[in-house]
N, C-alpha and C. Protein backbone atom coordinates (compact mmCIF):
# COMPACT_ATOMS: atom_id res chain seq x y z
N UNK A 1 0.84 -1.19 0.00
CA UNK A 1 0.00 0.00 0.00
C UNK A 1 0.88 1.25 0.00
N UNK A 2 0.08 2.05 -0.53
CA UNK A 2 1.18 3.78 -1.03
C UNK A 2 1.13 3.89 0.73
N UNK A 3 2.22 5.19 0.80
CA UNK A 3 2.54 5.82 1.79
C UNK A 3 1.27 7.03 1.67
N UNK A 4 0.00 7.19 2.27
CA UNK A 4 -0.59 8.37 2.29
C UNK A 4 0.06 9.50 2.62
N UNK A 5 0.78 9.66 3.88
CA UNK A 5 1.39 10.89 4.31
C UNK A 5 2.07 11.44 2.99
N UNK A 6 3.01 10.64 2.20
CA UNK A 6 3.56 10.64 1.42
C UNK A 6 3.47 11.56 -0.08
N UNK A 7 2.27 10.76 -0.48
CA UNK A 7 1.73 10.70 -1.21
C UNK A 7 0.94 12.20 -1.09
N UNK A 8 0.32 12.32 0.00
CA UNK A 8 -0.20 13.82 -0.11
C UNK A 8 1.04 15.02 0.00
N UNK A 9 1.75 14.75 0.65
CA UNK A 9 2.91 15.94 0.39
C UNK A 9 3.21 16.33 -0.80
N UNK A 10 3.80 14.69 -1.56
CA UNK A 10 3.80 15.29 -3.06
C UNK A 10 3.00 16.07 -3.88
N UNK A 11 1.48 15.45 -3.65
CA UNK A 11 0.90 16.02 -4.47
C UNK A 11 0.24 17.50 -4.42
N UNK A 12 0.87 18.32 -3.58
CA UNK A 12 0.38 19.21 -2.69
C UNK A 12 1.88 19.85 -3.27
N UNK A 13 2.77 19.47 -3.99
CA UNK A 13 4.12 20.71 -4.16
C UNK A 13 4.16 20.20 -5.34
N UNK A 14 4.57 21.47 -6.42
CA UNK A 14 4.45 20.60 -7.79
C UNK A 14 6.41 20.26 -7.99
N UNK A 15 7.14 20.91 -7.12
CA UNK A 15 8.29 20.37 -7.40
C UNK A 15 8.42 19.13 -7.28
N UNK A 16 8.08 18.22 -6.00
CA UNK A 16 8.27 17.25 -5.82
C UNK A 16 7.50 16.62 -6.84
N UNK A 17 6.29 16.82 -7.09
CA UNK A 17 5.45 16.11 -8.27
C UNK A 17 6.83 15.64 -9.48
N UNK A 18 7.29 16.99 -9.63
CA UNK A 18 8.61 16.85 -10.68
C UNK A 18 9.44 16.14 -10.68
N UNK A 19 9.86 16.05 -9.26
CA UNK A 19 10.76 15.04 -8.55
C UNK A 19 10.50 13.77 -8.93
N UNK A 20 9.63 13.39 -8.52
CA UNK A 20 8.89 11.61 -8.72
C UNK A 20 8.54 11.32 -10.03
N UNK A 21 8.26 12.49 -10.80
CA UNK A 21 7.98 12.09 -12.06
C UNK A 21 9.56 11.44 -13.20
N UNK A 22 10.51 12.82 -12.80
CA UNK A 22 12.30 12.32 -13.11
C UNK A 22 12.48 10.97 -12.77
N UNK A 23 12.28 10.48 -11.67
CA UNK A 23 13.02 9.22 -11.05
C UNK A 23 12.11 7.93 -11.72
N UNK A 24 11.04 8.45 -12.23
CA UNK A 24 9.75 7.56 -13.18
C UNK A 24 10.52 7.14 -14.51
N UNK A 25 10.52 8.84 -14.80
CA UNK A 25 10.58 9.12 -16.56
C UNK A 25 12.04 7.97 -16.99
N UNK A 26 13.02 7.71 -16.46
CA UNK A 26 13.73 7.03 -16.79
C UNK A 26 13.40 5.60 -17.57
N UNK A 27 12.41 4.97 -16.98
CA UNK A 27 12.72 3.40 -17.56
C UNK A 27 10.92 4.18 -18.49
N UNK A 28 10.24 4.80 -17.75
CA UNK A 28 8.74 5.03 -17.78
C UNK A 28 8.48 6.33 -18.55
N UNK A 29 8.63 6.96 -19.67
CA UNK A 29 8.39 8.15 -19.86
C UNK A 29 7.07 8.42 -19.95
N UNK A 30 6.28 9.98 -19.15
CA UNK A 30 5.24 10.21 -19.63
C UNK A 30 4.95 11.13 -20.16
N UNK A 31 4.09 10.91 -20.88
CA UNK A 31 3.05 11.81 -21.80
C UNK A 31 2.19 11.85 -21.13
N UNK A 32 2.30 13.50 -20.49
CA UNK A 32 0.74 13.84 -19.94
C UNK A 32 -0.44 13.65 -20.92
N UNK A 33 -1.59 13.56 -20.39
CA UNK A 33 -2.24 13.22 -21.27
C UNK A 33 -3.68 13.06 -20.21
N UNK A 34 -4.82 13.34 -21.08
CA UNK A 34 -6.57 13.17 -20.58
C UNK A 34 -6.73 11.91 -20.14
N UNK A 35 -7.34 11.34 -19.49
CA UNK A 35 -8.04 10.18 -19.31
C UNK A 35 -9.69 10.14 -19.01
N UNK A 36 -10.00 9.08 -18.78
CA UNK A 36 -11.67 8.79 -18.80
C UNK A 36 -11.68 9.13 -16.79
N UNK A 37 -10.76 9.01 -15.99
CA UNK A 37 -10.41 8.91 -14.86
C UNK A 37 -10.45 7.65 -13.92
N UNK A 38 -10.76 6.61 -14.91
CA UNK A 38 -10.14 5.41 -14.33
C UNK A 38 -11.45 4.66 -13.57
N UNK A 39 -12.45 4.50 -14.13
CA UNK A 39 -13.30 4.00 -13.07
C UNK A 39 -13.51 2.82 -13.89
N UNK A 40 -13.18 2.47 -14.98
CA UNK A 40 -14.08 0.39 -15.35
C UNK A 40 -12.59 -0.14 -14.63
N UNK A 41 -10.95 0.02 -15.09
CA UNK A 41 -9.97 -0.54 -15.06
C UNK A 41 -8.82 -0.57 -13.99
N UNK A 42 -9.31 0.68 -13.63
CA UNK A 42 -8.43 1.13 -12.39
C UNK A 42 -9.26 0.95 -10.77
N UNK A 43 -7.81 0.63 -9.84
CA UNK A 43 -8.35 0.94 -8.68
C UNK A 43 -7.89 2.30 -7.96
N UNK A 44 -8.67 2.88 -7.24
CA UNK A 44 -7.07 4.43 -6.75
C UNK A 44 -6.89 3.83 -5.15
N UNK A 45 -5.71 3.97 -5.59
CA UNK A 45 -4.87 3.16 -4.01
C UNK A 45 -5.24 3.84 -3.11
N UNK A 46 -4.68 5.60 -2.88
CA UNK A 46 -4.50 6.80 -2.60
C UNK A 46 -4.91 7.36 -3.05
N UNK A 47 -6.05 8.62 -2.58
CA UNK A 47 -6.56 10.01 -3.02
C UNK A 47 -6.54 11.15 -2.16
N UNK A 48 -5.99 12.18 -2.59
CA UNK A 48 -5.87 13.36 -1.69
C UNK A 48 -6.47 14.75 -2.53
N UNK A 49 -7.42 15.17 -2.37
CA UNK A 49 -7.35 16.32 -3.10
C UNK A 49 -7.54 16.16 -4.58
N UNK A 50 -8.76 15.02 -4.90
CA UNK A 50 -8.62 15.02 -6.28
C UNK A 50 -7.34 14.68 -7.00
N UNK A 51 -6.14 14.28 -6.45
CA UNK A 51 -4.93 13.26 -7.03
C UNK A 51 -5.34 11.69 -6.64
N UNK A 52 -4.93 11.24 -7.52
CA UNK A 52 -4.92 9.85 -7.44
C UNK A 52 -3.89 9.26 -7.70
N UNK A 53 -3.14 7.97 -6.74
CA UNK A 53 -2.83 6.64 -7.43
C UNK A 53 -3.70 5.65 -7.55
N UNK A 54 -3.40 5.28 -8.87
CA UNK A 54 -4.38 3.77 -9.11
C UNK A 54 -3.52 2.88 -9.64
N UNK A 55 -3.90 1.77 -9.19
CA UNK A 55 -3.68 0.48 -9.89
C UNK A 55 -4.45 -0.09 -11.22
N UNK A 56 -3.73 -0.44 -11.91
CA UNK A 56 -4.72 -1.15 -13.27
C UNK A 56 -5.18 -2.47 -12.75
N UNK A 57 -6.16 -2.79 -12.64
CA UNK A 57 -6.71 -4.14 -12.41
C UNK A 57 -6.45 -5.33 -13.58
N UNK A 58 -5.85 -5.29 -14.57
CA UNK A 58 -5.18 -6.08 -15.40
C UNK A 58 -3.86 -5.86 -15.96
N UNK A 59 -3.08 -5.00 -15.66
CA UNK A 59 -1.74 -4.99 -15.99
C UNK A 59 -0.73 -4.58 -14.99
N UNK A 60 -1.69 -4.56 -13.40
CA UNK A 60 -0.91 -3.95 -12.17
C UNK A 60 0.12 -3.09 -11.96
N UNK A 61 -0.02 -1.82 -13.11
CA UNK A 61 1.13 -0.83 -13.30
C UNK A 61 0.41 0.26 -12.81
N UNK A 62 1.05 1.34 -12.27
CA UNK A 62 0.27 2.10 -11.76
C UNK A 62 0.34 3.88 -12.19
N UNK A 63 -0.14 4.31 -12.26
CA UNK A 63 0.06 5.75 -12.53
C UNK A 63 -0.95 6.97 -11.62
N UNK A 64 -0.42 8.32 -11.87
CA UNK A 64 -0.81 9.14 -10.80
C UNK A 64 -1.61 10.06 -11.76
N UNK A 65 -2.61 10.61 -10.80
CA UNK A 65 -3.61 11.61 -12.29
C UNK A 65 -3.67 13.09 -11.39
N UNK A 66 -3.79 13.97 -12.13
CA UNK A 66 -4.02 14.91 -11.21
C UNK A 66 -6.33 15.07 -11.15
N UNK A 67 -6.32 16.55 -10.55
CA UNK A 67 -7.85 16.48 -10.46
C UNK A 67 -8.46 16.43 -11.48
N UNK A 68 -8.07 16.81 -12.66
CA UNK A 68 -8.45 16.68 -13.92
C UNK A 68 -8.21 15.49 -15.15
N UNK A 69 -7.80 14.62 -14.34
CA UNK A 69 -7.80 13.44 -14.81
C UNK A 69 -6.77 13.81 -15.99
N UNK A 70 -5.83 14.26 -15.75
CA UNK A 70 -4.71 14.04 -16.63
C UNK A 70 -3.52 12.85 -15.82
N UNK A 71 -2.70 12.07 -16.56
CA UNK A 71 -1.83 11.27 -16.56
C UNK A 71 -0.62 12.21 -15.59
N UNK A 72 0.24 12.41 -14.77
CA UNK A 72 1.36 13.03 -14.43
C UNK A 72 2.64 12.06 -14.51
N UNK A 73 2.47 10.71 -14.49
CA UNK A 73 3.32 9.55 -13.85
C UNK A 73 2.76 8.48 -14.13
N UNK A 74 3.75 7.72 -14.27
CA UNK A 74 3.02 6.16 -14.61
C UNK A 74 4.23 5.16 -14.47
N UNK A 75 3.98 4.09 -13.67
CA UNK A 75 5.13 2.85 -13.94
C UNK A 75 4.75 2.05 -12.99
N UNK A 76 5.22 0.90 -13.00
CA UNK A 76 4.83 -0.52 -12.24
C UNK A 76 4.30 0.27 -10.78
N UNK A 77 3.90 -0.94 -10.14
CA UNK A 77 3.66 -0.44 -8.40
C UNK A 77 5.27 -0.38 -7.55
N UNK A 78 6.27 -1.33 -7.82
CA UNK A 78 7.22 -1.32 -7.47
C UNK A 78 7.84 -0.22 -7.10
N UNK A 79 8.21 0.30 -8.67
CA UNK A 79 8.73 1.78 -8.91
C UNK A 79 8.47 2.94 -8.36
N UNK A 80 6.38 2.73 -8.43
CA UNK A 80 6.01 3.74 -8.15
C UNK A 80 6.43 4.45 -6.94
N UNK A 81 5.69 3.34 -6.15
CA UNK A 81 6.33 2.96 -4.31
C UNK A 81 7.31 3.48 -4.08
N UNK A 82 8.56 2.66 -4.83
CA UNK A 82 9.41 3.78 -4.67
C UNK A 82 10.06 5.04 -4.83
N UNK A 83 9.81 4.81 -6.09
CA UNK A 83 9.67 6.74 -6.65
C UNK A 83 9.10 7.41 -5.11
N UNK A 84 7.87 7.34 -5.04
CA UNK A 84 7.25 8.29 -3.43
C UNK A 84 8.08 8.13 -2.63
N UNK A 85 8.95 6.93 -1.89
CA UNK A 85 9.93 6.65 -0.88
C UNK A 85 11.05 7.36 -1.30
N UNK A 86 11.34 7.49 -2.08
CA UNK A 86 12.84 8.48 -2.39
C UNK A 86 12.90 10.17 -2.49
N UNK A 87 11.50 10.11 -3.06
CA UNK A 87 10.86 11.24 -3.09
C UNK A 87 10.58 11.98 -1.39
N UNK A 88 9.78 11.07 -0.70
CA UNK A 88 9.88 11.25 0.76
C UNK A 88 11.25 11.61 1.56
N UNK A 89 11.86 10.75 0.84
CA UNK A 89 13.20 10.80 2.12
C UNK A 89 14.14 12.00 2.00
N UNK A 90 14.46 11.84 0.19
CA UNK A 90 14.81 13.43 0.22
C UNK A 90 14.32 14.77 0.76
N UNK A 91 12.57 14.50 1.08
CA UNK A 91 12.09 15.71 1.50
C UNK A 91 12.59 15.78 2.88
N UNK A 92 12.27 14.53 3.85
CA UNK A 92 12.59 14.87 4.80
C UNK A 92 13.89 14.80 5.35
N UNK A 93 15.11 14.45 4.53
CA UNK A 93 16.10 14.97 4.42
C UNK A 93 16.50 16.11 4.91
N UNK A 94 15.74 16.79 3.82
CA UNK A 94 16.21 18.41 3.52
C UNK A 94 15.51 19.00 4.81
N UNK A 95 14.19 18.69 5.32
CA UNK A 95 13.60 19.43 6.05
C UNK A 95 14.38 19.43 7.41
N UNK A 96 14.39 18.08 7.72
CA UNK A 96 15.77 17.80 8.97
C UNK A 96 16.80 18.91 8.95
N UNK A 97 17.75 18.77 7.74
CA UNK A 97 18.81 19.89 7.76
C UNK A 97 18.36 21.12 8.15
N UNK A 98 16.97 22.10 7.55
CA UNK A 98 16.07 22.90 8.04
C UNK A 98 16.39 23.06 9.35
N UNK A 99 15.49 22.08 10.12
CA UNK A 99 15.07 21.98 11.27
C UNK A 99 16.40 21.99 11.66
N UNK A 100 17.87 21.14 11.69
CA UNK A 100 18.58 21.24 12.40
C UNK A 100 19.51 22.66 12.33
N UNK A 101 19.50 23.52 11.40
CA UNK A 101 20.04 24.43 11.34
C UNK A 101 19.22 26.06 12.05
N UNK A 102 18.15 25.44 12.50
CA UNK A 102 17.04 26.87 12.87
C UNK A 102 17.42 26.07 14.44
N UNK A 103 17.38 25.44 14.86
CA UNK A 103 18.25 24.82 16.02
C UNK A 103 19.48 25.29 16.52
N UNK A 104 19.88 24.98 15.58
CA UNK A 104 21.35 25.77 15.47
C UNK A 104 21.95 27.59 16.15
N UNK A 105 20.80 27.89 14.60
CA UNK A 105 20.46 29.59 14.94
C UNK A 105 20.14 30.04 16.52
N UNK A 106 18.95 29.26 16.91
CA UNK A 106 18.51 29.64 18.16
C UNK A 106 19.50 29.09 19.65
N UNK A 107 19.83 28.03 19.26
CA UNK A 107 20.91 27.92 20.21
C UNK A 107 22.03 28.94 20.52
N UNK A 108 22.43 29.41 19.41
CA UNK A 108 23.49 30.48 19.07
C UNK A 108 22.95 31.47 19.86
N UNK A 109 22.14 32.10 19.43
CA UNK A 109 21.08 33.62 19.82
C UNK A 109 21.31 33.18 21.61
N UNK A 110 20.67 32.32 21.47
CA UNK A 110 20.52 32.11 22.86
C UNK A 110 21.89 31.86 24.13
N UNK A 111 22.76 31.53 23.32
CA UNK A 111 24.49 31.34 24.81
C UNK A 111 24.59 32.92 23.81
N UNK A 112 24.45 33.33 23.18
CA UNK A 112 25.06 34.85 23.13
C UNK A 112 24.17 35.79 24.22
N UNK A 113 22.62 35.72 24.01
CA UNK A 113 22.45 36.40 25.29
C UNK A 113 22.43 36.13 26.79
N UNK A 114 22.67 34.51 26.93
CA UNK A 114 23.50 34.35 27.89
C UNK A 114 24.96 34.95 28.66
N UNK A 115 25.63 35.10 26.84
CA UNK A 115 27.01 35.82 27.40
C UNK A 115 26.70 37.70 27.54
N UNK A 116 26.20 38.02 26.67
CA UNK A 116 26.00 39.38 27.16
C UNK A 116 25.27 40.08 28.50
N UNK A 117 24.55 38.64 28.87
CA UNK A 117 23.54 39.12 30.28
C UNK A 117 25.33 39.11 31.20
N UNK A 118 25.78 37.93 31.21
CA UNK A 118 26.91 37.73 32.35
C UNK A 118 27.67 38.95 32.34
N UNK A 119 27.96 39.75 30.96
CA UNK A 119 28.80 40.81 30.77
C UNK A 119 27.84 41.91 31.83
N UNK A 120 26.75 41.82 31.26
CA UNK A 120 25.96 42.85 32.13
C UNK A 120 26.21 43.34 33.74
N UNK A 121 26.23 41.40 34.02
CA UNK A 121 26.74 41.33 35.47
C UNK A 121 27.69 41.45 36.13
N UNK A 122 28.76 41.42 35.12
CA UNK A 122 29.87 41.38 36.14
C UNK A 122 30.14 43.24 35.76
N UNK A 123 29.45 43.92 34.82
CA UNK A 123 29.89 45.48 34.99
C UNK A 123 28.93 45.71 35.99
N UNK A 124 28.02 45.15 36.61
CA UNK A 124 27.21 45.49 37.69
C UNK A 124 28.49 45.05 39.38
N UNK A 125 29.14 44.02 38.94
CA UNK A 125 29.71 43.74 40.30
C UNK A 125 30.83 44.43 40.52
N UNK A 126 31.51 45.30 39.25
CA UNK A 126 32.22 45.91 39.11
C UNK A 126 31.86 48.05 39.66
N UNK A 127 31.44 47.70 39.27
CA UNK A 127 30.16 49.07 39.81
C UNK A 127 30.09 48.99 41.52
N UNK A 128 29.86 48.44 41.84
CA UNK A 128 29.36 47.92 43.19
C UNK A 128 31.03 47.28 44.48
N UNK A 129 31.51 47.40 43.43
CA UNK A 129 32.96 47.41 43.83
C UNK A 129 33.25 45.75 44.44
N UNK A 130 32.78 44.68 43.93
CA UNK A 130 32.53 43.28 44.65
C UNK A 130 33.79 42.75 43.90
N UNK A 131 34.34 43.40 42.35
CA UNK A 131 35.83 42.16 41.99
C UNK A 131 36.25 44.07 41.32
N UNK A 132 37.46 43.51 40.68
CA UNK A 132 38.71 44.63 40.72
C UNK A 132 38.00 44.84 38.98
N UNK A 133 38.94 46.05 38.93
CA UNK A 133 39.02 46.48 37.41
C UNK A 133 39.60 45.32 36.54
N UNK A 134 40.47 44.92 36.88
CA UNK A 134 41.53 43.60 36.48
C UNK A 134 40.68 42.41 36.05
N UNK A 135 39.74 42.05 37.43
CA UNK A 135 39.34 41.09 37.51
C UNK A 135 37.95 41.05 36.41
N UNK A 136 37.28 42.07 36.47
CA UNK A 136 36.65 42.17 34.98
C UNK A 136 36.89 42.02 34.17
N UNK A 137 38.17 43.20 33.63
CA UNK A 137 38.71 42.82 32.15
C UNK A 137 39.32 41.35 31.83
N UNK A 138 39.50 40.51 32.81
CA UNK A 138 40.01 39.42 32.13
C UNK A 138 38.82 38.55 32.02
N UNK A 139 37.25 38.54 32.79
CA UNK A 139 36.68 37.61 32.46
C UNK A 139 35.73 38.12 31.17
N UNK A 140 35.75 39.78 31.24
CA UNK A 140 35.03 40.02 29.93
C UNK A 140 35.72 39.80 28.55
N UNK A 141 37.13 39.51 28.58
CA UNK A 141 38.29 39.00 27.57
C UNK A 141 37.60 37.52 26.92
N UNK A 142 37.61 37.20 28.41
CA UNK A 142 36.85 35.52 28.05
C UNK A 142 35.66 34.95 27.25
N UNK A 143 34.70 36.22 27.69
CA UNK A 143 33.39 36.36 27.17
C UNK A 143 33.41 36.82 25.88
N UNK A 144 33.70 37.74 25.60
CA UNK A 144 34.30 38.34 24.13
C UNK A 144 34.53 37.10 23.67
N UNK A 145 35.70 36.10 23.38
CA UNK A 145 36.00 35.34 22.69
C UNK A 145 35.34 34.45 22.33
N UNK A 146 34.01 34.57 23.58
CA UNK A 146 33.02 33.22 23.07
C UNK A 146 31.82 33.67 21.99
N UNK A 147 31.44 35.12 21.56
CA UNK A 147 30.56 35.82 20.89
C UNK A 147 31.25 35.70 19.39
């Protein structure tokens, strides 16, 4: 059985649509093209939004239609399957890297205003006369180097 989650992501971005269709077009080229929308021969595995996968009920190859019953993709179930699985993984690939780099960002943001609050503090303990002139400048030296 298709990956639904899958399957609706794609069909919901037309890059990736593009995507799965490349990794098709190789052994499978298609010709977009009209159809009747598949109701004596086909089964639809998956539907999201007026996209479909279907299965052919006599030649078990499968292809993807958009709402208008045009052709986008077509090739065995095997392929298809996987076409979406490669298609998937690259997405969430990329989204991971995303996610781990806005992680990243905010971690950053965040020990920097960590280090500028401490700077804050120690010109407050310095003020207040609690460590030396000395003894500041060398830990705000420290702090500096970590920004």
């Amino acid at each position: 059985m298709a990956n639904l989650r899958g399957f609706q992501l794609i069909v919901a971005n037309p890059k990736l649509i593009g995507e799965l269709c490349e990794l098709l077009g190789g052994d499978m080229p298609n010709i977009e093209m009209g159809t009747a929308g598949g109701k004596v021969w086909w089964n639809n595995l998956v539907e999201h939004n007026g996209w479909r996968l279907q299965k052919n009920k006599l030649t078990g190859h499968c292809r993807i239609l958009d709402p208008s019953n045009n052709r986008k993709a077509w090739g065995s179930e095997d392929k298809m399957l996987d076409a979406i699985n490669r298609v998937m993984n690259k997405f969430n690939t990329e989204d991971n890297q995303k996610n781990n780099y806005t992680q990243e960002s905010t971690a950053n943001k965040e020990s920097k205003e960590e280090l500028l609050n401490t700077l804050e503090k120690l010109g407050e303990l310095k003020e207040k006369g609690l460590i030396t002139e000395q003894e500041f400048f060398e830990k705000k030296s420290k702090i500096m180097s970590q920004i």
